[in-house]
PDB file of N, CA and C in Angstrom:
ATOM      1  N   UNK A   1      -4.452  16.968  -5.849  1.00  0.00           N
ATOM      2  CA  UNK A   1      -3.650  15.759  -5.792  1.00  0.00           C
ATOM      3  C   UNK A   1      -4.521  14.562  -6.159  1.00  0.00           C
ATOM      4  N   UNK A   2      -3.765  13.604  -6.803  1.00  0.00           N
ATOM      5  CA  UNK A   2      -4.767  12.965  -7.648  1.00  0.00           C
ATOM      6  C   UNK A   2      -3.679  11.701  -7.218  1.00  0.00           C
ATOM      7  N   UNK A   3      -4.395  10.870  -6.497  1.00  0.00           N
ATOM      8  CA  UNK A   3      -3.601   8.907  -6.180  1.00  0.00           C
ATOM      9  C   UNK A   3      -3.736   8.217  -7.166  1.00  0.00           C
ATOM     10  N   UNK A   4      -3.079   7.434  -7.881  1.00  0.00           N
ATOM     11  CA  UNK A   4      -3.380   5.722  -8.607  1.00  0.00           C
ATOM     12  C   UNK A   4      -2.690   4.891  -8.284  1.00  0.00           C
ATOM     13  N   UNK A   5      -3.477   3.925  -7.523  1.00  0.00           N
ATOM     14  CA  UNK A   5      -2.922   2.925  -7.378  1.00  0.00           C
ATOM     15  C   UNK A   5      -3.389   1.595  -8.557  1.00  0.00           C
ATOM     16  N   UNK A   6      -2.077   0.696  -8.578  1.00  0.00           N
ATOM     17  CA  UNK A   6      -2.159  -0.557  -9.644  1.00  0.00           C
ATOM     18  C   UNK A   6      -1.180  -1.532  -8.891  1.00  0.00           C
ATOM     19  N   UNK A   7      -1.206  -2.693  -9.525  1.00  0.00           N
ATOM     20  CA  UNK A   7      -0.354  -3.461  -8.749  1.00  0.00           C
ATOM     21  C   UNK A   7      -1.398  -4.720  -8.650  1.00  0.00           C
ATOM     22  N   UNK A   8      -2.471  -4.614  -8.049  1.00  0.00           N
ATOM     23  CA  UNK A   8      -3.162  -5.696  -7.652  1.00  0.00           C
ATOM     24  C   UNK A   8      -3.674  -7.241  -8.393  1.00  0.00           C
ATOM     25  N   UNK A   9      -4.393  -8.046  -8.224  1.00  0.00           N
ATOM     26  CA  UNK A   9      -4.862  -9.114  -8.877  1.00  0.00           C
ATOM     27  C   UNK A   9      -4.804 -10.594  -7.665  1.00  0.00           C
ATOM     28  N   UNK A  10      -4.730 -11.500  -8.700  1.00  0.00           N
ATOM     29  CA  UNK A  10      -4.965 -12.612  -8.248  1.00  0.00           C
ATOM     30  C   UNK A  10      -3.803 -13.370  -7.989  1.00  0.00           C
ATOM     31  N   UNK A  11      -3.769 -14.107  -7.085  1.00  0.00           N
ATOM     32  CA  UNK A  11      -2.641 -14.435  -6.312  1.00  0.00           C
ATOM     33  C   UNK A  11      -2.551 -15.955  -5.451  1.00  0.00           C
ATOM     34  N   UNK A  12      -1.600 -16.915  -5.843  1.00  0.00           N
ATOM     35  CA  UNK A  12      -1.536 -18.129  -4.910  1.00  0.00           C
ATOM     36  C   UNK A  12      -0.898 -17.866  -3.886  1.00  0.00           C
ATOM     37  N   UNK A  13      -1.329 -18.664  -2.248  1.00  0.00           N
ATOM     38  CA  UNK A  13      -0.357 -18.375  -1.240  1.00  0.00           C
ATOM     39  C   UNK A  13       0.692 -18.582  -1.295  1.00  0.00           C
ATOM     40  N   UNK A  14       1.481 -17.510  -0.908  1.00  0.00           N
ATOM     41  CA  UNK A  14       3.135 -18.219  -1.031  1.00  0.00           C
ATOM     42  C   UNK A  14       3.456 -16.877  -2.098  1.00  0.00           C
ATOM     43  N   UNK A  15       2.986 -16.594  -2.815  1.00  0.00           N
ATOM     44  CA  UNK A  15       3.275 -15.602  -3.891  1.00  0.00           C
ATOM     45  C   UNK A  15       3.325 -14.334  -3.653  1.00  0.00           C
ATOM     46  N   UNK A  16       3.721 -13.621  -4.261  1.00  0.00           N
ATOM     47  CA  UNK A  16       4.135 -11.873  -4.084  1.00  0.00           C
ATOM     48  C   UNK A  16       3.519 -11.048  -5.486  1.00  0.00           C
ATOM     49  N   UNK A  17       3.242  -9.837  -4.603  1.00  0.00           N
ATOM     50  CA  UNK A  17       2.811  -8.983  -5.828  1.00  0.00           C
ATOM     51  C   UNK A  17       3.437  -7.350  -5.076  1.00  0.00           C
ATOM     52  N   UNK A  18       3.430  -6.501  -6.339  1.00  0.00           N
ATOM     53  CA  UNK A  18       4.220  -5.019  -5.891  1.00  0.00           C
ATOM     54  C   UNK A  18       3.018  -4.212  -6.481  1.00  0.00           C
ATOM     55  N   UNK A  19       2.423  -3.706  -5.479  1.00  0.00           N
ATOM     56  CA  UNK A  19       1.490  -2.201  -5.668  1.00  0.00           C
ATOM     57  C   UNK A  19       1.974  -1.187  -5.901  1.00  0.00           C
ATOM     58  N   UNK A  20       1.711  -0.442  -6.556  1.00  0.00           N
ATOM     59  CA  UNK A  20       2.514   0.590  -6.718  1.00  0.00           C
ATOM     60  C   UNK A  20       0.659   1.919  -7.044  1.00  0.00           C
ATOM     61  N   UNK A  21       1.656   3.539  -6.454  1.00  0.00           N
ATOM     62  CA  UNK A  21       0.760   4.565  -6.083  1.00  0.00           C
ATOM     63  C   UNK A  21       1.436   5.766  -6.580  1.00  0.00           C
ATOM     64  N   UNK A  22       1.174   6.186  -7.736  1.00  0.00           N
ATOM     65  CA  UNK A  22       2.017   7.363  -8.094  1.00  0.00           C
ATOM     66  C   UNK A  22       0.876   8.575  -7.870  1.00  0.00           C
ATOM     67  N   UNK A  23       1.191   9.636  -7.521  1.00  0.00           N
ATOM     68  CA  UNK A  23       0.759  10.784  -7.368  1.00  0.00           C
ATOM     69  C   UNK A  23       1.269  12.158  -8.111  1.00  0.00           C
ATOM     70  N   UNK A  24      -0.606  12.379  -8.596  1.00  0.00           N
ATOM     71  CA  UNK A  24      -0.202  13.660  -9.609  1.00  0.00           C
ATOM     72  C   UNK A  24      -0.069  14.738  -8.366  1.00  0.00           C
ATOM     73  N   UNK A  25       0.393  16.146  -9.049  1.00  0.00           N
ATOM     74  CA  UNK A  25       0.647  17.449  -7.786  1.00  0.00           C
ATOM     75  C   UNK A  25       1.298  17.334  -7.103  1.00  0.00           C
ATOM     76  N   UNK A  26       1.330  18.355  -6.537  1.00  0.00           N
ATOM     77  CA  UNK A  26       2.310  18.655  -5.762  1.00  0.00           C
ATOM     78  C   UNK A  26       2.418  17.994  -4.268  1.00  0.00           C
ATOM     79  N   UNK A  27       3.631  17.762  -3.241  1.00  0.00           N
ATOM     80  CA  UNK A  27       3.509  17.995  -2.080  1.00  0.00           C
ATOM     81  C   UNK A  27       3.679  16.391  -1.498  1.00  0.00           C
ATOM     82  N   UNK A  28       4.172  15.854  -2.399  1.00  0.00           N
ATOM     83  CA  UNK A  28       4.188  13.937  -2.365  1.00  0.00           C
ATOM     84  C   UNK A  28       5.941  14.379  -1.777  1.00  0.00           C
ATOM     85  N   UNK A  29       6.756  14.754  -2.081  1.00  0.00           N
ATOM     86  CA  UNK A  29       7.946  14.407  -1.250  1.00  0.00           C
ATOM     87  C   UNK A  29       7.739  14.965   0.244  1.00  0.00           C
ATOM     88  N   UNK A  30       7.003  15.455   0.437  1.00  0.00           N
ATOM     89  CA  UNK A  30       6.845  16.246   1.771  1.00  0.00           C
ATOM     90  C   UNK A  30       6.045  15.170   2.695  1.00  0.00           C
ATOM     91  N   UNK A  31       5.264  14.642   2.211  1.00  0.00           N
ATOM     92  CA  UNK A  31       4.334  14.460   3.047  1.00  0.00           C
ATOM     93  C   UNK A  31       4.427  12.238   3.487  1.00  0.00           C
ATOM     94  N   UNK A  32       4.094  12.044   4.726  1.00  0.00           N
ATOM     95  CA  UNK A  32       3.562  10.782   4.877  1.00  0.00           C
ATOM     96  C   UNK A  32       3.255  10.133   4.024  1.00  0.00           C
ATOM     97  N   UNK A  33       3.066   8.923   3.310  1.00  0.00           N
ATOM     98  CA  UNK A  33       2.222   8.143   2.725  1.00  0.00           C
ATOM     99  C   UNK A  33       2.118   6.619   3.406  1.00  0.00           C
ATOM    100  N   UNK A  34       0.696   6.135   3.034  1.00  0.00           N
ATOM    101  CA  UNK A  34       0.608   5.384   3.889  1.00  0.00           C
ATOM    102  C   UNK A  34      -0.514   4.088   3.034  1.00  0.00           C
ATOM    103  N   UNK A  35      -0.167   2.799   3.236  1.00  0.00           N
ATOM    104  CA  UNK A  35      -1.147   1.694   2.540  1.00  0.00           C
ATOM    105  C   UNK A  35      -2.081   1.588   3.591  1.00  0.00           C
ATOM    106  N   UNK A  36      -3.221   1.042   3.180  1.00  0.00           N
ATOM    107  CA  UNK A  36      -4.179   0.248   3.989  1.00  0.00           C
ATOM    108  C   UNK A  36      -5.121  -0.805   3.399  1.00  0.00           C
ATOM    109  N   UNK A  37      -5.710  -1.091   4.132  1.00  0.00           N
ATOM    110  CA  UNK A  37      -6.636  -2.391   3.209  1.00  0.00           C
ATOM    111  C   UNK A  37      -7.809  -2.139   3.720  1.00  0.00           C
ATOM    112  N   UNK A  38      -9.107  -2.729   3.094  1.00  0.00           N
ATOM    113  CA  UNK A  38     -10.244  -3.236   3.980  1.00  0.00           C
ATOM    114  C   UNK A  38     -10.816  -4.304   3.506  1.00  0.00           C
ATOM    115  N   UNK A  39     -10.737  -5.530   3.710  1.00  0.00           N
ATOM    116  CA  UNK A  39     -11.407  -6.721   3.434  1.00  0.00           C
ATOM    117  C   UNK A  39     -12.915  -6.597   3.497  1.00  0.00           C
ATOM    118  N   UNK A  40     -13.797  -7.651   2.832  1.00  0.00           N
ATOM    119  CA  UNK A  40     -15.167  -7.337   3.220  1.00  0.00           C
ATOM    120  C   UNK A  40     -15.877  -7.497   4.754  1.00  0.00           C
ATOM    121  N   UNK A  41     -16.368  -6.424   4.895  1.00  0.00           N
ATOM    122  CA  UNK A  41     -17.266  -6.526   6.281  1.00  0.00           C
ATOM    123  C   UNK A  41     -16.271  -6.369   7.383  1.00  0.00           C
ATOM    124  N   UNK A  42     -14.890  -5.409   7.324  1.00  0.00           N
ATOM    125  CA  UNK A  42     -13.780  -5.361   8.413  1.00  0.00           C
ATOM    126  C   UNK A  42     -13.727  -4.085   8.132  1.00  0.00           C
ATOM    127  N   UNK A  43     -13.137  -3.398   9.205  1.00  0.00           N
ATOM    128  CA  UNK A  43     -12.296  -1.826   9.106  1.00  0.00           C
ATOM    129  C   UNK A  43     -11.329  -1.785   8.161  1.00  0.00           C
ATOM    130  N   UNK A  44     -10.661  -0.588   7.626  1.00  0.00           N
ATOM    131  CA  UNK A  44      -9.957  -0.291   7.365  1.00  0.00           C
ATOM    132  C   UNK A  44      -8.612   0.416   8.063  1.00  0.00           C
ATOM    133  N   UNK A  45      -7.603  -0.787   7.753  1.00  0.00           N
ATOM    134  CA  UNK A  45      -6.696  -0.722   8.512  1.00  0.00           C
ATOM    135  C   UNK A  45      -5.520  -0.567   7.701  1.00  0.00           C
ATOM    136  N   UNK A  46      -4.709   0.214   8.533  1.00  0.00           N
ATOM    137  CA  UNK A  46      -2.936   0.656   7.816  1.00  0.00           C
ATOM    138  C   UNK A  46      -2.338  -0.879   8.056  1.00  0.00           C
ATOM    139  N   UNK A  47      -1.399  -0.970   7.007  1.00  0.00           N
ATOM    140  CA  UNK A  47      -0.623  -2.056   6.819  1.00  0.00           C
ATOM    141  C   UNK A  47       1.038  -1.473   6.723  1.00  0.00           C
ATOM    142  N   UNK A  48       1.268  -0.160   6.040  1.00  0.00           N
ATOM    143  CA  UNK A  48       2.730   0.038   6.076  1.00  0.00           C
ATOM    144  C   UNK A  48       2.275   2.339   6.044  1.00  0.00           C
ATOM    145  N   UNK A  49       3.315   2.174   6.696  1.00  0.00           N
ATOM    146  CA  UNK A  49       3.635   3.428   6.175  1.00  0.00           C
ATOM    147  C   UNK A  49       5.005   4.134   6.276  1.00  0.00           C
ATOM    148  N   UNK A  50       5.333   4.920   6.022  1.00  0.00           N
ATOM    149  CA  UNK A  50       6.450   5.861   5.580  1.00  0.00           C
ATOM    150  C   UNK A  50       6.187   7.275   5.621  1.00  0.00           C
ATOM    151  N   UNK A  51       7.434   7.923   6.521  1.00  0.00           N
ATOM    152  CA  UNK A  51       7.804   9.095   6.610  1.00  0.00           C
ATOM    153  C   UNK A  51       8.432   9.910   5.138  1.00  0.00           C
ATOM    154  N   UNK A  52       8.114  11.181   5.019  1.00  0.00           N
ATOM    155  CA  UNK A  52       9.106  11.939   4.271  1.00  0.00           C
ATOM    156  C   UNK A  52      10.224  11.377   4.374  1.00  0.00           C
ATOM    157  N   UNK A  53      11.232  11.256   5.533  1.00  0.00           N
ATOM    158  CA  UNK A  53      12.511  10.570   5.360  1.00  0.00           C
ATOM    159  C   UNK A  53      12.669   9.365   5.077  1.00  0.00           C
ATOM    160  N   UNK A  54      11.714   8.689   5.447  1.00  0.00           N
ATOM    161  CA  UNK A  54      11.943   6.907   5.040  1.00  0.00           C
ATOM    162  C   UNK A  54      12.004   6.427   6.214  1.00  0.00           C
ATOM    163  N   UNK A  55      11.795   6.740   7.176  1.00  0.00           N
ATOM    164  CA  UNK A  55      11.261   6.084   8.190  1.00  0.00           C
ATOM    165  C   UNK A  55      10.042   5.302   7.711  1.00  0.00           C
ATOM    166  N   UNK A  56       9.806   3.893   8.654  1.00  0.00           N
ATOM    167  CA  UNK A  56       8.724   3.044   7.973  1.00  0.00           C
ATOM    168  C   UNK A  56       7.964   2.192   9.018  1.00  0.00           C
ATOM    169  N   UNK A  57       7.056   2.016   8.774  1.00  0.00           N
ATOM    170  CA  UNK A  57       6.173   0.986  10.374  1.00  0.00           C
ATOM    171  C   UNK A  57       5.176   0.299   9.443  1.00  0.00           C
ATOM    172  N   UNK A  58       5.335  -1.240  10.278  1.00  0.00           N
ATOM    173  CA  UNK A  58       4.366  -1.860   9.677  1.00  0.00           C
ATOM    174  C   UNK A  58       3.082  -2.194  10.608  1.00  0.00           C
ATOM    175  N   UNK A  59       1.917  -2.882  10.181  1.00  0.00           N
ATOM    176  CA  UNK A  59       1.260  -3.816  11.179  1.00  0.00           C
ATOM    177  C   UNK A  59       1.710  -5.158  11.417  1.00  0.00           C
ATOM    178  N   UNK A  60       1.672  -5.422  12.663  1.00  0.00           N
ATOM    179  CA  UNK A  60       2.101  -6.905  13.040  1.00  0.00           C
ATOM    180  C   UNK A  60       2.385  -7.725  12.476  1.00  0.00           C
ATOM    181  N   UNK A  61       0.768  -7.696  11.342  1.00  0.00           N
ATOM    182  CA  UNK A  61       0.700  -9.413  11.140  1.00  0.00           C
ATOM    183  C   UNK A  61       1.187  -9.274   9.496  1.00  0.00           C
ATOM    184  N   UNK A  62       1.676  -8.163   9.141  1.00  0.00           N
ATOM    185  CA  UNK A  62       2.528  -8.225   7.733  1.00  0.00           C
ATOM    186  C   UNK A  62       4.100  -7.858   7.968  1.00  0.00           C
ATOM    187  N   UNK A  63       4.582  -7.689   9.046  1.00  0.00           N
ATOM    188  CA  UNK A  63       6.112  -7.840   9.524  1.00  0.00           C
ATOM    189  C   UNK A  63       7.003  -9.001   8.805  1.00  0.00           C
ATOM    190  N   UNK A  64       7.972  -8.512   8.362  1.00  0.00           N
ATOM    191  CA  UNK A  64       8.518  -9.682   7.500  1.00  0.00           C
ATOM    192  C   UNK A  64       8.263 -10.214   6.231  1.00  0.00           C
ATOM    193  N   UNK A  65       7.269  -9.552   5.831  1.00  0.00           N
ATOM    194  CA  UNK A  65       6.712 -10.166   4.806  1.00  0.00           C
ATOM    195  C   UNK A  65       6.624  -9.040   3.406  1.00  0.00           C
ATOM    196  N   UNK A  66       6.191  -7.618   3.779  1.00  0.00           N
ATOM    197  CA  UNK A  66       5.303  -6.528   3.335  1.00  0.00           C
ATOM    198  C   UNK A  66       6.726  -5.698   3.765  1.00  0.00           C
ATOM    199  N   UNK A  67       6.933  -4.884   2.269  1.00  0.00           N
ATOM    200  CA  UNK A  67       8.011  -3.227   2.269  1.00  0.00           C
ATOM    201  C   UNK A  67       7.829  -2.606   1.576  1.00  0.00           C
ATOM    202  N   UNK A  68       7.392  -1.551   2.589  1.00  0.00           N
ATOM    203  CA  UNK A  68       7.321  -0.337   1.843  1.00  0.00           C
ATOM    204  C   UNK A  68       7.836   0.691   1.676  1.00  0.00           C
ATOM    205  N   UNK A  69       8.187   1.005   0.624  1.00  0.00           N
ATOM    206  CA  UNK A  69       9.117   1.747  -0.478  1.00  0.00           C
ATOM    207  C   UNK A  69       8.558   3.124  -1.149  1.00  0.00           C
ATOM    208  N   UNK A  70       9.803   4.516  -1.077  1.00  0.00           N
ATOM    209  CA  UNK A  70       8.811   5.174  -2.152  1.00  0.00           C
ATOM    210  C   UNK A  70      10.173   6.104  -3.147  1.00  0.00           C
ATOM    211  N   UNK A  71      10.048   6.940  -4.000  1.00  0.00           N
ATOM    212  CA  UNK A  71      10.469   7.096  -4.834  1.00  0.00           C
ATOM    213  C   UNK A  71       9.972   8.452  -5.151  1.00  0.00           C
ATOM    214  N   UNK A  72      10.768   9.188  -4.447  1.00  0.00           N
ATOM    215  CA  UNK A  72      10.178  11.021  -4.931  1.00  0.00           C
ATOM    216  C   UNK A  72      10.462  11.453  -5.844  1.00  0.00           C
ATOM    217  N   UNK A  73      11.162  11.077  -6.466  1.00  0.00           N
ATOM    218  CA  UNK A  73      11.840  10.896  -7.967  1.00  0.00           C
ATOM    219  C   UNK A  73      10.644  11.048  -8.970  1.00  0.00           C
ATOM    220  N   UNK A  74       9.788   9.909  -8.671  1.00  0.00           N
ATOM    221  CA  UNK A  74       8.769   9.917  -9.353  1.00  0.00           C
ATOM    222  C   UNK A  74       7.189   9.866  -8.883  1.00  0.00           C
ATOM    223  N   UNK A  75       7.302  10.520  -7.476  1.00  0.00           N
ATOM    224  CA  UNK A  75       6.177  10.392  -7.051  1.00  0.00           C
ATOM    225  C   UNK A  75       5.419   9.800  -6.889  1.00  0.00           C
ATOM    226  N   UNK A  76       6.234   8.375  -6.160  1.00  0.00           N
ATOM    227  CA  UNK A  76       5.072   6.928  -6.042  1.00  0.00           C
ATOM    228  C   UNK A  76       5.874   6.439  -5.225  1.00  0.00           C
ATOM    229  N   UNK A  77       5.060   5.488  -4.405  1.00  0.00           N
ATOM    230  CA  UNK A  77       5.292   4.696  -3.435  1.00  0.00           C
ATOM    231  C   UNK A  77       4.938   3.525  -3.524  1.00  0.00           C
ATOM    232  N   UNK A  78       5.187   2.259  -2.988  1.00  0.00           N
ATOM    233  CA  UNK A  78       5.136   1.057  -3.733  1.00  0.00           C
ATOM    234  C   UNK A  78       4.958   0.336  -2.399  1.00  0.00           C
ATOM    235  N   UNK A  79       4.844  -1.022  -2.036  1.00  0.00           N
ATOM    236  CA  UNK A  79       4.527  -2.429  -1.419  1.00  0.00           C
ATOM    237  C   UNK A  79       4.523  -3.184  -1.854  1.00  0.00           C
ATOM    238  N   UNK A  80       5.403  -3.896  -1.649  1.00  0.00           N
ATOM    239  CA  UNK A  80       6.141  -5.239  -1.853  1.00  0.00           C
ATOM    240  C   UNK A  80       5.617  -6.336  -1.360  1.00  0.00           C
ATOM    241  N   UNK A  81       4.784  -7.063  -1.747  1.00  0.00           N
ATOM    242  CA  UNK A  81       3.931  -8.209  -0.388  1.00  0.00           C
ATOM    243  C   UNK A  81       4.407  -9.519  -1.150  1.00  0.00           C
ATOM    244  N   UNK A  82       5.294 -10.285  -0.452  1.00  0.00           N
ATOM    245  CA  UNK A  82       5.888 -11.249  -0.399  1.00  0.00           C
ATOM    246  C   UNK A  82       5.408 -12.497   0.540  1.00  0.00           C
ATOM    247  N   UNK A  83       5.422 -13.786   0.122  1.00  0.00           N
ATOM    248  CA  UNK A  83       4.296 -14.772   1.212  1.00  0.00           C
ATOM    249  C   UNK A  83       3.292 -14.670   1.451  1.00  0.00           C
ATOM    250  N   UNK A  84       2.199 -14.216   0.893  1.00  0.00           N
ATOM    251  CA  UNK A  84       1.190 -13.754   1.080  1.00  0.00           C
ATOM    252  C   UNK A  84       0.100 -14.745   1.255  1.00  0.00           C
ATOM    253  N   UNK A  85      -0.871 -14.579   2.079  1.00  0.00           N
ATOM    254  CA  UNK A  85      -1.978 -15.464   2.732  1.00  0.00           C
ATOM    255  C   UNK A  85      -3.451 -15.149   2.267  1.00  0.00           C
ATOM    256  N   UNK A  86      -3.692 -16.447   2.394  1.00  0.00           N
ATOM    257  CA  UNK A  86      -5.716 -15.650   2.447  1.00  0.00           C
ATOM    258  C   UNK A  86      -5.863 -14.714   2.785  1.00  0.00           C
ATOM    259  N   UNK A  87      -5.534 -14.130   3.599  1.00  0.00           N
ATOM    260  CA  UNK A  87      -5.929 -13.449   5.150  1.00  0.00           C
ATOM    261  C   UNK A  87      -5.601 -11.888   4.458  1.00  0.00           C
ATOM    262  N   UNK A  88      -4.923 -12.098   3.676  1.00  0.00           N
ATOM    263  CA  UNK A  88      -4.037 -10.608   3.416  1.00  0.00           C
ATOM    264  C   UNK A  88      -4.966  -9.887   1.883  1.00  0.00           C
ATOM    265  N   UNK A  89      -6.124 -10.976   1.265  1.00  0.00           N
ATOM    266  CA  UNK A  89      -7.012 -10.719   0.761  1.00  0.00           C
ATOM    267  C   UNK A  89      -8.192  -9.184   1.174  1.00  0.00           C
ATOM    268  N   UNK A  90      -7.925  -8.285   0.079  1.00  0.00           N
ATOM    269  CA  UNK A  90      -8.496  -7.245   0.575  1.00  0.00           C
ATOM    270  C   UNK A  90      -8.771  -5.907  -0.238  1.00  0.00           C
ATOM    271  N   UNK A  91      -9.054  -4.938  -0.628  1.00  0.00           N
ATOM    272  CA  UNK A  91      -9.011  -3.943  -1.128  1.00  0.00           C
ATOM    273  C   UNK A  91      -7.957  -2.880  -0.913  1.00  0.00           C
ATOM    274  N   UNK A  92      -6.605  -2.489  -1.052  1.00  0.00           N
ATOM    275  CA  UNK A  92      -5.207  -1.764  -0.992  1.00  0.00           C
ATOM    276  C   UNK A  92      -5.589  -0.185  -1.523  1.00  0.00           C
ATOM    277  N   UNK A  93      -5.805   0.583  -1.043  1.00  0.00           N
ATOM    278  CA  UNK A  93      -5.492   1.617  -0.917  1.00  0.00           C
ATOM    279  C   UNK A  93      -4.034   2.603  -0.539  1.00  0.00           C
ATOM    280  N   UNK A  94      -3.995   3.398  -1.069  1.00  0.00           N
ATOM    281  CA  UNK A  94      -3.153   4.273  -0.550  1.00  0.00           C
ATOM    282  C   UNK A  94      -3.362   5.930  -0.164  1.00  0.00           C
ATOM    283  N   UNK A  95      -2.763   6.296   0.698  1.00  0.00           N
ATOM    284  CA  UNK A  95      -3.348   7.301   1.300  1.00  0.00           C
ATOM    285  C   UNK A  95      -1.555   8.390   0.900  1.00  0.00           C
ATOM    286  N   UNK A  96      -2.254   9.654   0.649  1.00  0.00           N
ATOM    287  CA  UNK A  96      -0.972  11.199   0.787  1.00  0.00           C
ATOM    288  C   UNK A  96      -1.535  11.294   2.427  1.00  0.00           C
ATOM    289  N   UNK A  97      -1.081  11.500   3.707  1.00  0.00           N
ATOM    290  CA  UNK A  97      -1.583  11.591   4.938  1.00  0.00           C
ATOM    291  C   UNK A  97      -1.440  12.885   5.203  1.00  0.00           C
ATOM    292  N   UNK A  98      -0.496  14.097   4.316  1.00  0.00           N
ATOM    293  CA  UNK A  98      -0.508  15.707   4.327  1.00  0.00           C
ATOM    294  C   UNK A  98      -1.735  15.483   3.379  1.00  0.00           C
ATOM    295  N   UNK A  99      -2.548  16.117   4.120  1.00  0.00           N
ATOM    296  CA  UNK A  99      -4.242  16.641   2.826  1.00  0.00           C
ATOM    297  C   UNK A  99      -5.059  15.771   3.204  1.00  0.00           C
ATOM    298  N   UNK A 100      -4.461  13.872   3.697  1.00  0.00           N
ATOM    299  CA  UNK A 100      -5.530  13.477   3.666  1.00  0.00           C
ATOM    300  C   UNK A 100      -6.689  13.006   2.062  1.00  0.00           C
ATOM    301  N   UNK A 101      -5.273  12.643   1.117  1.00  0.00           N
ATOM    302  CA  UNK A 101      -5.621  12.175  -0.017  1.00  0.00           C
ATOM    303  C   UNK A 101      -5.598  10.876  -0.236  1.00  0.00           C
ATOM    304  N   UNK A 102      -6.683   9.865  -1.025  1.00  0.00           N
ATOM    305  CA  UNK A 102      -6.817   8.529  -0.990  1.00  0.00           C
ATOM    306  C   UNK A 102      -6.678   8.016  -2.749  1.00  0.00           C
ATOM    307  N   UNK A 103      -6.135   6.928  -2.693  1.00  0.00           N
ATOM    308  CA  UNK A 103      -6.111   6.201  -4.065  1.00  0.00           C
ATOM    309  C   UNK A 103      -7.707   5.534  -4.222  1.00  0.00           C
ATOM    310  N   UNK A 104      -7.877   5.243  -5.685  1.00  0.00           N
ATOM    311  CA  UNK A 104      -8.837   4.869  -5.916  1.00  0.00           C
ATOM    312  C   UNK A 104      -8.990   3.093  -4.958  1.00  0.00           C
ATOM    313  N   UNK A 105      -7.891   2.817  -4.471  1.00  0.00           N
ATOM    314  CA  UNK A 105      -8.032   1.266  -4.361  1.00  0.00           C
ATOM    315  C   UNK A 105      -7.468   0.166  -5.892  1.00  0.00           C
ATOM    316  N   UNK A 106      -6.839  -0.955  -5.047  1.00  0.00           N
ATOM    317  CA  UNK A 106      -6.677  -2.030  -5.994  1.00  0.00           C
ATOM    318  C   UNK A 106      -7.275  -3.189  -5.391  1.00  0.00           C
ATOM    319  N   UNK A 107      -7.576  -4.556  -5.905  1.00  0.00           N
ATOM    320  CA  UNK A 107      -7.752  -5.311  -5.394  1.00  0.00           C
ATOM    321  C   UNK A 107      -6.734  -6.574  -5.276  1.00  0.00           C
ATOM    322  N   UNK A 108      -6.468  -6.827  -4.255  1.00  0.00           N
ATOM    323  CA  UNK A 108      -5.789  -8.649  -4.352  1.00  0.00           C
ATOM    324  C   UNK A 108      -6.592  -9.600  -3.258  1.00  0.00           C
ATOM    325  N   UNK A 109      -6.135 -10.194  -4.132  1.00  0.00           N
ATOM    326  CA  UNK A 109      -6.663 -11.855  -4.003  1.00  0.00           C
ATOM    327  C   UNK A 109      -5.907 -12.927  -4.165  1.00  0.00           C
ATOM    328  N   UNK A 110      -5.978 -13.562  -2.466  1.00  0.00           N
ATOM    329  CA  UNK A 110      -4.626 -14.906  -2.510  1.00  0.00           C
ATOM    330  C   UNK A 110      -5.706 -15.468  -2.066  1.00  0.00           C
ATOM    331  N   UNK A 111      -5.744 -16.855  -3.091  1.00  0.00           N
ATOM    332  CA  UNK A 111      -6.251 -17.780  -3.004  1.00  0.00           C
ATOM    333  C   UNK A 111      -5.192 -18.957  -2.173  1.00  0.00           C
ATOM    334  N   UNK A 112      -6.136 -20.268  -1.509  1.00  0.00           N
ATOM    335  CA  UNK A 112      -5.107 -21.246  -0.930  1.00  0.00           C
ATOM    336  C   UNK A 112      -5.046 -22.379  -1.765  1.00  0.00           C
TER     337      UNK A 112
END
């Protein structure tokens, strides 16, 4: 199983961008998928994720703002980050959570 994620770049606050994570192989409608970030010099932390069925959970401080979406159709899952802050500045990953498979990472950047 092979992740790519794209989507990322540069960004004013207030602005939105859509990540998107398509996955080669098998086993993407079955399984969890899940975003995360890690800013410099912080953990890496989940921001959205999604069930096989579409069940979905976010973190707190992107509630309202951040949806995530996926598409077995074509084997990708997507995030929607809408209003976006300094703060939300970070490295986006995506994770398959059956296997325990990771995207290479994208980067965004909201400037104020």
């Amino acid at each position: 199983v092979q992740l790519q994620a794209s989507g990322g770049g540069l960004v004013q606050a207030g602005g939105s961008l859509r990540l998107s994570c398509a996955a080669s192989g098998s086993g993407f409608s079955v399984s969890p998928m899940g975003w995360y970030r890690q800013a410099p010099e912080k953990r890496r932390e989940l921001v959205a994720g999604i069930t096989s069925g579409g069940q979905v959970n976010y973190a707190d401080s992107v509630k309202g703002r951040f949806t995530i979406s996926r598409d077995n159709a074509k084997n990708t899952v997507y995030l929607q980050m809408n209003n976006l802050k300094p703060e939300d500045t970070a490295v986006y990953y995506c994770s398959m959570l059956r296997g325990g498979y990771w995207g290479q990472g994208t980067q965004v950047t909201v400037s104020s």
